[in-house]
PDB file of N, CA and C in Angstrom:
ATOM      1  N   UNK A   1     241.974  71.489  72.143  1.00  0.00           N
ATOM      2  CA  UNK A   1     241.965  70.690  70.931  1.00  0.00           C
ATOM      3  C   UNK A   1     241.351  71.530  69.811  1.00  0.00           C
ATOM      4  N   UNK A   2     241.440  71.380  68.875  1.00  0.00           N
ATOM      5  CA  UNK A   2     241.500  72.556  67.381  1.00  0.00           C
ATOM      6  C   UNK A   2     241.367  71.341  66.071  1.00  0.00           C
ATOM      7  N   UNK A   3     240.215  71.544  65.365  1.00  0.00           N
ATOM      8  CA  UNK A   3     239.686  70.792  64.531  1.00  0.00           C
ATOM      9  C   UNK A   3     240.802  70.965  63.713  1.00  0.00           C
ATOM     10  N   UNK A   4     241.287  70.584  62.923  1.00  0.00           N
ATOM     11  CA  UNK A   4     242.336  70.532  61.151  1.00  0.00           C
ATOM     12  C   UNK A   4     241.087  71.220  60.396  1.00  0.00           C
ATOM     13  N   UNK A   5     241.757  72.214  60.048  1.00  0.00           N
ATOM     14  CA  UNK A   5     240.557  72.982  58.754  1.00  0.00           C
ATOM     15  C   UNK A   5     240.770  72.622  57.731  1.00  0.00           C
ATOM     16  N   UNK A   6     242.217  72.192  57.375  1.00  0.00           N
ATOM     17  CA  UNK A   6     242.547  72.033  55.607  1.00  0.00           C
ATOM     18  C   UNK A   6     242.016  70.586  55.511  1.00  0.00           C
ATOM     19  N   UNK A   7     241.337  69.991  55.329  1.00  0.00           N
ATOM     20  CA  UNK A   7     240.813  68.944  55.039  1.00  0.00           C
ATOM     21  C   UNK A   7     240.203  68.359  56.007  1.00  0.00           C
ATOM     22  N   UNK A   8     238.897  67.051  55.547  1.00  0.00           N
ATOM     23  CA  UNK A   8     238.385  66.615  56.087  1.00  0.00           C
ATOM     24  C   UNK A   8     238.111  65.077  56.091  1.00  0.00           C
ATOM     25  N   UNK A   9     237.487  64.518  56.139  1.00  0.00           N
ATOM     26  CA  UNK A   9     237.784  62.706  55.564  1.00  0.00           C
ATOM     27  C   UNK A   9     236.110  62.801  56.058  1.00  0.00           C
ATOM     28  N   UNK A  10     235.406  61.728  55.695  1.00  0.00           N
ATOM     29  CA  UNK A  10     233.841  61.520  56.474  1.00  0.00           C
ATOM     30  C   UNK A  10     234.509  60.236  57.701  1.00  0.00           C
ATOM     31  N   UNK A  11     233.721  60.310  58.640  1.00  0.00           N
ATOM     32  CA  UNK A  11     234.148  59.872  59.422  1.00  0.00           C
ATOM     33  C   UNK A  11     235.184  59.412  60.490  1.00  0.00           C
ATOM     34  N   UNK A  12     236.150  60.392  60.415  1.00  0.00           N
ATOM     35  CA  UNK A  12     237.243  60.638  60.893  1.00  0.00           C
ATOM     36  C   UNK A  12     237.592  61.841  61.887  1.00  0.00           C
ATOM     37  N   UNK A  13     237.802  61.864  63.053  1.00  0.00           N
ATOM     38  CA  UNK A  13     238.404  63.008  63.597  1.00  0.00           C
ATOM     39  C   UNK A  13     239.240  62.933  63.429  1.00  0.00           C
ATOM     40  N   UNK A  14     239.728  64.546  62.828  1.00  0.00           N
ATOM     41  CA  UNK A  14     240.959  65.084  62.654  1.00  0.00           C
ATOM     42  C   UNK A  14     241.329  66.364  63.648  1.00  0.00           C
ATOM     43  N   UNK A  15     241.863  66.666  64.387  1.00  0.00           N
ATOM     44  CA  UNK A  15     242.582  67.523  65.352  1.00  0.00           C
ATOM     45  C   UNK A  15     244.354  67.785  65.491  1.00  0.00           C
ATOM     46  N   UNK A  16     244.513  68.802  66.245  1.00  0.00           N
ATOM     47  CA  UNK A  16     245.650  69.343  66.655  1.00  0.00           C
ATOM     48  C   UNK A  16     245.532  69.233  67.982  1.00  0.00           C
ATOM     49  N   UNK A  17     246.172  68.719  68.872  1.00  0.00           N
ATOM     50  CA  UNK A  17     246.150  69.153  70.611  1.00  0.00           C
ATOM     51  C   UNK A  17     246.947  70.420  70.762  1.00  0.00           C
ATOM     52  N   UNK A  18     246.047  71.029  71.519  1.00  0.00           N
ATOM     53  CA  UNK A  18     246.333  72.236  72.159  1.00  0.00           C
ATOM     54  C   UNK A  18     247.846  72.531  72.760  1.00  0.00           C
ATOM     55  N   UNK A  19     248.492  72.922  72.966  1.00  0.00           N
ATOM     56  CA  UNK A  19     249.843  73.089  73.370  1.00  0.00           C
ATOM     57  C   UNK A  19     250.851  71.372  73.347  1.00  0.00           C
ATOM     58  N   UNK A  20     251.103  71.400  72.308  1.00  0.00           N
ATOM     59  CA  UNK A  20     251.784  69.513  71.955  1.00  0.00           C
ATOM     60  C   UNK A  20     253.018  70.089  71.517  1.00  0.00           C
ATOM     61  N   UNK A  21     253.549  68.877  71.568  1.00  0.00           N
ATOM     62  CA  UNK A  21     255.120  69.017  71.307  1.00  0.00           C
ATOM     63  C   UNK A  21     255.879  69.163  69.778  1.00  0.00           C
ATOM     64  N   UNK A  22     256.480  69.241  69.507  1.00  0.00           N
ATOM     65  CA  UNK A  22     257.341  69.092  68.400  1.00  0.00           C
ATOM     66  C   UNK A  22     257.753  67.840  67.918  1.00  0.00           C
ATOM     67  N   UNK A  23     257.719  67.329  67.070  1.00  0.00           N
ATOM     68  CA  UNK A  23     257.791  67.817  65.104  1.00  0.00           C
ATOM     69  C   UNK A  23     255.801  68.392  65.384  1.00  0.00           C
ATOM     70  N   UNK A  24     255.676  69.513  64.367  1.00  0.00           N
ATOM     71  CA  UNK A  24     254.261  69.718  64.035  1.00  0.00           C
ATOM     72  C   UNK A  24     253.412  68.151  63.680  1.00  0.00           C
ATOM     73  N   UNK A  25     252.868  67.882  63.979  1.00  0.00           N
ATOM     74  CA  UNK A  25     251.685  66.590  64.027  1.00  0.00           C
ATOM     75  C   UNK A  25     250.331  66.946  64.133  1.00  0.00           C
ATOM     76  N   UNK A  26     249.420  66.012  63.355  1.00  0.00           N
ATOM     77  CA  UNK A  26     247.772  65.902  63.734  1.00  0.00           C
ATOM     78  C   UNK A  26     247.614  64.643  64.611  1.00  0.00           C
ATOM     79  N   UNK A  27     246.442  64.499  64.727  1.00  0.00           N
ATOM     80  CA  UNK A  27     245.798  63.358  65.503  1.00  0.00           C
ATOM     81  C   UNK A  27     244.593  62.526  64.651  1.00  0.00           C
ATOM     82  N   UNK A  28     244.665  61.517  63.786  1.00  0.00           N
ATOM     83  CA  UNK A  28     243.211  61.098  63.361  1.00  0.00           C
ATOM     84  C   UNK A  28     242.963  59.971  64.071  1.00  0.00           C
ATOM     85  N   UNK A  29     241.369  60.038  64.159  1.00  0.00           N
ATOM     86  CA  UNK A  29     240.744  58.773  64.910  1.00  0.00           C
ATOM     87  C   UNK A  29     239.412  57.938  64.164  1.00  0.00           C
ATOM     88  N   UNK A  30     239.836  56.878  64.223  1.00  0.00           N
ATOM     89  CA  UNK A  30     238.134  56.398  63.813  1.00  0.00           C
ATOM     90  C   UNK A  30     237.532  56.157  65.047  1.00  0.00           C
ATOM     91  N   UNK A  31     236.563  56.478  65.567  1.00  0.00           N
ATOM     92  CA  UNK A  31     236.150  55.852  67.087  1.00  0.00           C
ATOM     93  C   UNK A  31     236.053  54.562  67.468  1.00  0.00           C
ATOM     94  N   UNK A  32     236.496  54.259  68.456  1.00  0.00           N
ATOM     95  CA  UNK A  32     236.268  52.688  68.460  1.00  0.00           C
ATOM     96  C   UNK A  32     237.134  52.053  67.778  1.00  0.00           C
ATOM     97  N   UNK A  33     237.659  52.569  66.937  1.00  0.00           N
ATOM     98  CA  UNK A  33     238.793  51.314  65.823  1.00  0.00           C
ATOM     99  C   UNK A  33     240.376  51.573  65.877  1.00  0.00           C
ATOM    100  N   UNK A  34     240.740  52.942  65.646  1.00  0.00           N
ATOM    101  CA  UNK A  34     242.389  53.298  65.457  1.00  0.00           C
ATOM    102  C   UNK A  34     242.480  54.736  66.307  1.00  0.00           C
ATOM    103  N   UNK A  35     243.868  55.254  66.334  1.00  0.00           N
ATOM    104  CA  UNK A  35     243.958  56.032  66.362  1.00  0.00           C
ATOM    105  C   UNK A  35     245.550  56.838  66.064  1.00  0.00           C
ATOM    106  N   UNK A  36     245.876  57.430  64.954  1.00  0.00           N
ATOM    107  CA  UNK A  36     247.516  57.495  64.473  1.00  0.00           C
ATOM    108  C   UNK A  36     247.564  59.246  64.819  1.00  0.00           C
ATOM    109  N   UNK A  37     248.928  59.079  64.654  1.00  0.00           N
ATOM    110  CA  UNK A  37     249.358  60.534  64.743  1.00  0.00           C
ATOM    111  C   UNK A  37     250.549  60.980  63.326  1.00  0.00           C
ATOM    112  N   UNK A  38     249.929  61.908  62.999  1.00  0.00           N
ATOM    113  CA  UNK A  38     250.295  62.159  61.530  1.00  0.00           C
ATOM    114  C   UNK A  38     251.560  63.488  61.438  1.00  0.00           C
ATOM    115  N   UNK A  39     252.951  63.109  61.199  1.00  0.00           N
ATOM    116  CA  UNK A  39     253.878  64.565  61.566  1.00  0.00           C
ATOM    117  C   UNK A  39     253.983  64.550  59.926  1.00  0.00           C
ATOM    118  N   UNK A  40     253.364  65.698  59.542  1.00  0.00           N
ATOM    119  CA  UNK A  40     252.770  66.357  58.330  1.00  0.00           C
ATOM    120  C   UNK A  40     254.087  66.767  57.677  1.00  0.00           C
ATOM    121  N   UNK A  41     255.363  66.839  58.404  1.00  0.00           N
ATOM    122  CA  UNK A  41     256.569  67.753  58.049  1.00  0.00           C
ATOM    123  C   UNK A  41     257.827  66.793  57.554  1.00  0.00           C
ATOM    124  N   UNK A  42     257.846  65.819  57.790  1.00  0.00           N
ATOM    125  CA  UNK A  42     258.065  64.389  57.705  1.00  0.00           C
ATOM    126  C   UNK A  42     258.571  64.023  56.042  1.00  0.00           C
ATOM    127  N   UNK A  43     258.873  62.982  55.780  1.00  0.00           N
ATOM    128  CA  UNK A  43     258.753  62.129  54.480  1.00  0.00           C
ATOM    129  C   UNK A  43     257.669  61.133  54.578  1.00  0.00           C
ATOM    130  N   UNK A  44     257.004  60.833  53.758  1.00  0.00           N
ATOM    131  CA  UNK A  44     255.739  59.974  53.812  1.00  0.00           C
ATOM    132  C   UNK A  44     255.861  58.844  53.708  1.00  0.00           C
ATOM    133  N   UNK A  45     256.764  58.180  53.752  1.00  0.00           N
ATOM    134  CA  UNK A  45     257.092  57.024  54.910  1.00  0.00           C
ATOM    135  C   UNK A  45     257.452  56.689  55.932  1.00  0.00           C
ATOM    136  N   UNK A  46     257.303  57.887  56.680  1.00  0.00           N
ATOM    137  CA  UNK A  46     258.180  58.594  57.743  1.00  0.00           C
ATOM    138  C   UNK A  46     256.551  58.989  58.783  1.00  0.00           C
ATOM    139  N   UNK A  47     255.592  59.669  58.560  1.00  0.00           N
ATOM    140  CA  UNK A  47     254.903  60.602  58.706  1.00  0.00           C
ATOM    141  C   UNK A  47     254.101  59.892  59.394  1.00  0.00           C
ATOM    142  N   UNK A  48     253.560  58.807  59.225  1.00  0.00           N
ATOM    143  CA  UNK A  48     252.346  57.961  60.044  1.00  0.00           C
ATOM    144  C   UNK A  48     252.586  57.317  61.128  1.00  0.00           C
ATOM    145  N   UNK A  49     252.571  57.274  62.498  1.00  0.00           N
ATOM    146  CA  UNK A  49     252.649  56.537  63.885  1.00  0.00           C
ATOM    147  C   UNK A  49     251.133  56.444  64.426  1.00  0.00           C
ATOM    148  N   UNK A  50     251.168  54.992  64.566  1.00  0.00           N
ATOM    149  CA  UNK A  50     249.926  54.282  64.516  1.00  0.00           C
ATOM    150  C   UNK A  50     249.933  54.237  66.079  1.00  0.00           C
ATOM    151  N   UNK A  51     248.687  54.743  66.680  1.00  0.00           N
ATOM    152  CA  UNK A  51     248.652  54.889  68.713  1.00  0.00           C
ATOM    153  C   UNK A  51     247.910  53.686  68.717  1.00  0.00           C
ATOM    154  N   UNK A  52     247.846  52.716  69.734  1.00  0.00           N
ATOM    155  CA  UNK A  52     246.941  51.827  70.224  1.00  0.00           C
ATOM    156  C   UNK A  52     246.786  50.743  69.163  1.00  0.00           C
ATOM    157  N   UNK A  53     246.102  50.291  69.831  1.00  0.00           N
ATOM    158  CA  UNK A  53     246.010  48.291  68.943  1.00  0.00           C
ATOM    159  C   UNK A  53     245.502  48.591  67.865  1.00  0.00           C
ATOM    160  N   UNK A  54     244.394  49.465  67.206  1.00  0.00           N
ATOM    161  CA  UNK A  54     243.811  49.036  66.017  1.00  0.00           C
ATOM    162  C   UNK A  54     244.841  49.685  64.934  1.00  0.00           C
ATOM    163  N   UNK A  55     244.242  49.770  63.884  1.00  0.00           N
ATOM    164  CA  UNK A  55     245.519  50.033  62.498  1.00  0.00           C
ATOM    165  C   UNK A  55     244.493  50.290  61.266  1.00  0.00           C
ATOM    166  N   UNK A  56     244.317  51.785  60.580  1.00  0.00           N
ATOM    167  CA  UNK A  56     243.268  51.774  59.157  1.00  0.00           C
ATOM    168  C   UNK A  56     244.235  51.055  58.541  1.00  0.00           C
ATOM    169  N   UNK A  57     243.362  50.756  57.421  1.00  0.00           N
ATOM    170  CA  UNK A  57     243.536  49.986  56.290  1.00  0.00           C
ATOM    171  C   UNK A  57     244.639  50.984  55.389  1.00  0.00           C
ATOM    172  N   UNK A  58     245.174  50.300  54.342  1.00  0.00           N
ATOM    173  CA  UNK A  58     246.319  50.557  53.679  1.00  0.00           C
ATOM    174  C   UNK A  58     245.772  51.569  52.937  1.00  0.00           C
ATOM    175  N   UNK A  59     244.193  51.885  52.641  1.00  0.00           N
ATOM    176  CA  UNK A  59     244.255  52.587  51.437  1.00  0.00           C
ATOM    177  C   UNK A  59     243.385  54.152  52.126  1.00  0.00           C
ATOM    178  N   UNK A  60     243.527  53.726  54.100  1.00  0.00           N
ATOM    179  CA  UNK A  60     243.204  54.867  54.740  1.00  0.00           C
ATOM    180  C   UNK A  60     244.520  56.046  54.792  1.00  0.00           C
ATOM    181  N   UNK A  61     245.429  54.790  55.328  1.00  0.00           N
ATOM    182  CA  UNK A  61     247.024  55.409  54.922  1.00  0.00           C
ATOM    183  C   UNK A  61     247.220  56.692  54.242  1.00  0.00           C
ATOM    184  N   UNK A  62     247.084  55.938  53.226  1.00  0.00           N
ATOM    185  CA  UNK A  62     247.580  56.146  51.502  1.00  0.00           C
ATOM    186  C   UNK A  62     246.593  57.655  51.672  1.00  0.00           C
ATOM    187  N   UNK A  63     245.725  57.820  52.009  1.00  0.00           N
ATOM    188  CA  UNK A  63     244.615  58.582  51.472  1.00  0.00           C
ATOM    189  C   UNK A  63     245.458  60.242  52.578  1.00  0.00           C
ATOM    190  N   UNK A  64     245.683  59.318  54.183  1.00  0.00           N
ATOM    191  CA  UNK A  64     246.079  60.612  54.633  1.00  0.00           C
ATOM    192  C   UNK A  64     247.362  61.024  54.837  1.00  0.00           C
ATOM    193  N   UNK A  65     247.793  60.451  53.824  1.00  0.00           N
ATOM    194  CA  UNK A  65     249.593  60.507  53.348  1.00  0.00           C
ATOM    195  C   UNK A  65     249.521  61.451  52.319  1.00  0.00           C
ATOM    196  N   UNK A  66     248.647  61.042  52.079  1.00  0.00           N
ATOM    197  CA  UNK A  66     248.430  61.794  50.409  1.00  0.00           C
ATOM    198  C   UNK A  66     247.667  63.178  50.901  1.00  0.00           C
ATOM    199  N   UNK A  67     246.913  63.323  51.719  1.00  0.00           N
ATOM    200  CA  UNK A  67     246.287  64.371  52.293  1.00  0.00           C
ATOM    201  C   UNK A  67     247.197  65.786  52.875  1.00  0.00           C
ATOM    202  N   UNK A  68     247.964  65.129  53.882  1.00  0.00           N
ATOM    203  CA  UNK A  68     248.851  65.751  54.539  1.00  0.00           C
ATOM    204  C   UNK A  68     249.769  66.329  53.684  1.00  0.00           C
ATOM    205  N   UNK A  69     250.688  65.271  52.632  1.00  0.00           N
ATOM    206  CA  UNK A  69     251.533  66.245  51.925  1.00  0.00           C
ATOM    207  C   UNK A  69     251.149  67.368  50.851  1.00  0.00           C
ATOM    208  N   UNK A  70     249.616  67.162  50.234  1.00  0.00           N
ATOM    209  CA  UNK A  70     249.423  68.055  49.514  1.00  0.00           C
ATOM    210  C   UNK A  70     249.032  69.478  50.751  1.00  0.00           C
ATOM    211  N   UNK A  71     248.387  69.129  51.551  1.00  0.00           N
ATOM    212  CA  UNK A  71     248.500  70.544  52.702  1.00  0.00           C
ATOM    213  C   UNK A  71     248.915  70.695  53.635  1.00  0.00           C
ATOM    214  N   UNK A  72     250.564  70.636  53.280  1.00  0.00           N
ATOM    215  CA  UNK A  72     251.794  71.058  54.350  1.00  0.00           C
ATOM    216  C   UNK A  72     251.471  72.010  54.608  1.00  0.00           C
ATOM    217  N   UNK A  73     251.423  72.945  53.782  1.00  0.00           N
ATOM    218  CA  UNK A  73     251.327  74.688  54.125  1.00  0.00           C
ATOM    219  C   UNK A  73     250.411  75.011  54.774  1.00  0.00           C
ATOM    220  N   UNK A  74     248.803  74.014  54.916  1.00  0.00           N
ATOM    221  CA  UNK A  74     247.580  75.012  55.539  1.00  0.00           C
ATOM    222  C   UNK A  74     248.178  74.455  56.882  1.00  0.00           C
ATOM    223  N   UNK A  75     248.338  72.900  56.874  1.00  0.00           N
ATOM    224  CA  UNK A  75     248.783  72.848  58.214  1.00  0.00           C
ATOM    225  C   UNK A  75     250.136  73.212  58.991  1.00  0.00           C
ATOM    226  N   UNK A  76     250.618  73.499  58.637  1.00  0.00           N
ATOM    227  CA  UNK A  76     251.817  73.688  59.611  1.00  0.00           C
ATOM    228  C   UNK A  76     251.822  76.092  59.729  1.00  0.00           C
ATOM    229  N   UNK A  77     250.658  76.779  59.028  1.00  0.00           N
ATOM    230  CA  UNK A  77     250.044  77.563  59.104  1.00  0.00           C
ATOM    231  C   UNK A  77     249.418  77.534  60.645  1.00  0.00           C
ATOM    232  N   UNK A  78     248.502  76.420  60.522  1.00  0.00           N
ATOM    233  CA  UNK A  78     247.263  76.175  61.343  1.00  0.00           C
ATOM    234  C   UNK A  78     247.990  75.669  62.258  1.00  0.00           C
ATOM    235  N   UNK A  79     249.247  75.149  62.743  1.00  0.00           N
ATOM    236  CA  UNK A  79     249.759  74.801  63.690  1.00  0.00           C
ATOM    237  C   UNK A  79     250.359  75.725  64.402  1.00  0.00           C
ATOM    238  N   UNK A  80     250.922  76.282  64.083  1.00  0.00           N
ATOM    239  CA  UNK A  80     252.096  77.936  64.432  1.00  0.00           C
ATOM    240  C   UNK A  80     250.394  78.559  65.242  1.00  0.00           C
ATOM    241  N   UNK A  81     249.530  78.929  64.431  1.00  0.00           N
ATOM    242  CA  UNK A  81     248.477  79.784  64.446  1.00  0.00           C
ATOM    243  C   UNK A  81     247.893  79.244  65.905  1.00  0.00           C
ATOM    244  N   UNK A  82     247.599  78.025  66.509  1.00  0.00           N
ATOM    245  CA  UNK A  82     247.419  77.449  67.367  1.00  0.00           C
ATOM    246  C   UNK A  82     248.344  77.708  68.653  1.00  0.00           C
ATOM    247  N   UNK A  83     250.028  77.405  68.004  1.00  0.00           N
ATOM    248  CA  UNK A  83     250.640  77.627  69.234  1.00  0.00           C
ATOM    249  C   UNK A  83     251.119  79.046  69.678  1.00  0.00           C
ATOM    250  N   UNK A  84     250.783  79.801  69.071  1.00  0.00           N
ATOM    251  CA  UNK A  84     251.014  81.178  69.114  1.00  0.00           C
ATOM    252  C   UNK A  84     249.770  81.649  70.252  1.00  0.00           C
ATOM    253  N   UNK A  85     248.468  81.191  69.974  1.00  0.00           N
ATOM    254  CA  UNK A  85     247.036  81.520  70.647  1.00  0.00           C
ATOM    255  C   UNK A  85     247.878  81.137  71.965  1.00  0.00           C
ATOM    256  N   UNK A  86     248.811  79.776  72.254  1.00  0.00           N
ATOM    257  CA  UNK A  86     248.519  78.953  73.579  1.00  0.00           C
ATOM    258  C   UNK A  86     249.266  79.769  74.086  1.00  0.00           C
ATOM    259  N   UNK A  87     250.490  80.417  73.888  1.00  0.00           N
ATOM    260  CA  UNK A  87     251.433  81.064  74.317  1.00  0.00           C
ATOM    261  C   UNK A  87     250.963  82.349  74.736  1.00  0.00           C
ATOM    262  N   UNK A  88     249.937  82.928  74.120  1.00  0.00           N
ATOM    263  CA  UNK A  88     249.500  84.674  74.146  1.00  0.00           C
ATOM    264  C   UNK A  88     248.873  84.224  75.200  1.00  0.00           C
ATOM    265  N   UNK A  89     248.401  83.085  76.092  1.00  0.00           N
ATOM    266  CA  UNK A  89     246.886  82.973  77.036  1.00  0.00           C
ATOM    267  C   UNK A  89     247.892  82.591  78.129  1.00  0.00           C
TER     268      UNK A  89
END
């Protein structure tokens, strides 16, 4: 698992899983409350899949909709950069 460097939120884990599948995706979690998976490469109505019962709020959404598309480039960088490591090991 590999922290997301291009941004951060307070209280939020943000990650990449280690050797994951295709479309490029993150992982955010609030503990205890939600947990979505974000395909950064997407259209942004497209991009958010909500895992498990809980669900952030509309304006958590909004915030990592808005997050993701302004840093397509660090992440999908930081993704390649990841699966390249898993492949060399």
């Amino acid at each position: 698992m590999a922290t997301v460097t291009a941004f951060q939120i307070s209280g939020l884990k943000i990650w990449f899983c280690s050797n994951d599948h295709e479309p490029p995706h993150f992982h955010v979690k609030r503990r205890g409350e939600w947990e979505v998976k974000v395909s950064f490469l997407l259209a942004p109505d497209d991009m958010i899949e909500i895992l498990g019962s809980g669900s952030p709020s509309k304006k958590e959404l909004k915030t990592l909709t808005q997050l993701a598309v302004e840093h397509r480039l660090e992440l999908l960088e930081q993704w390649q950069q990841i699966r390249e490591s898993e492949a060399g090991e």
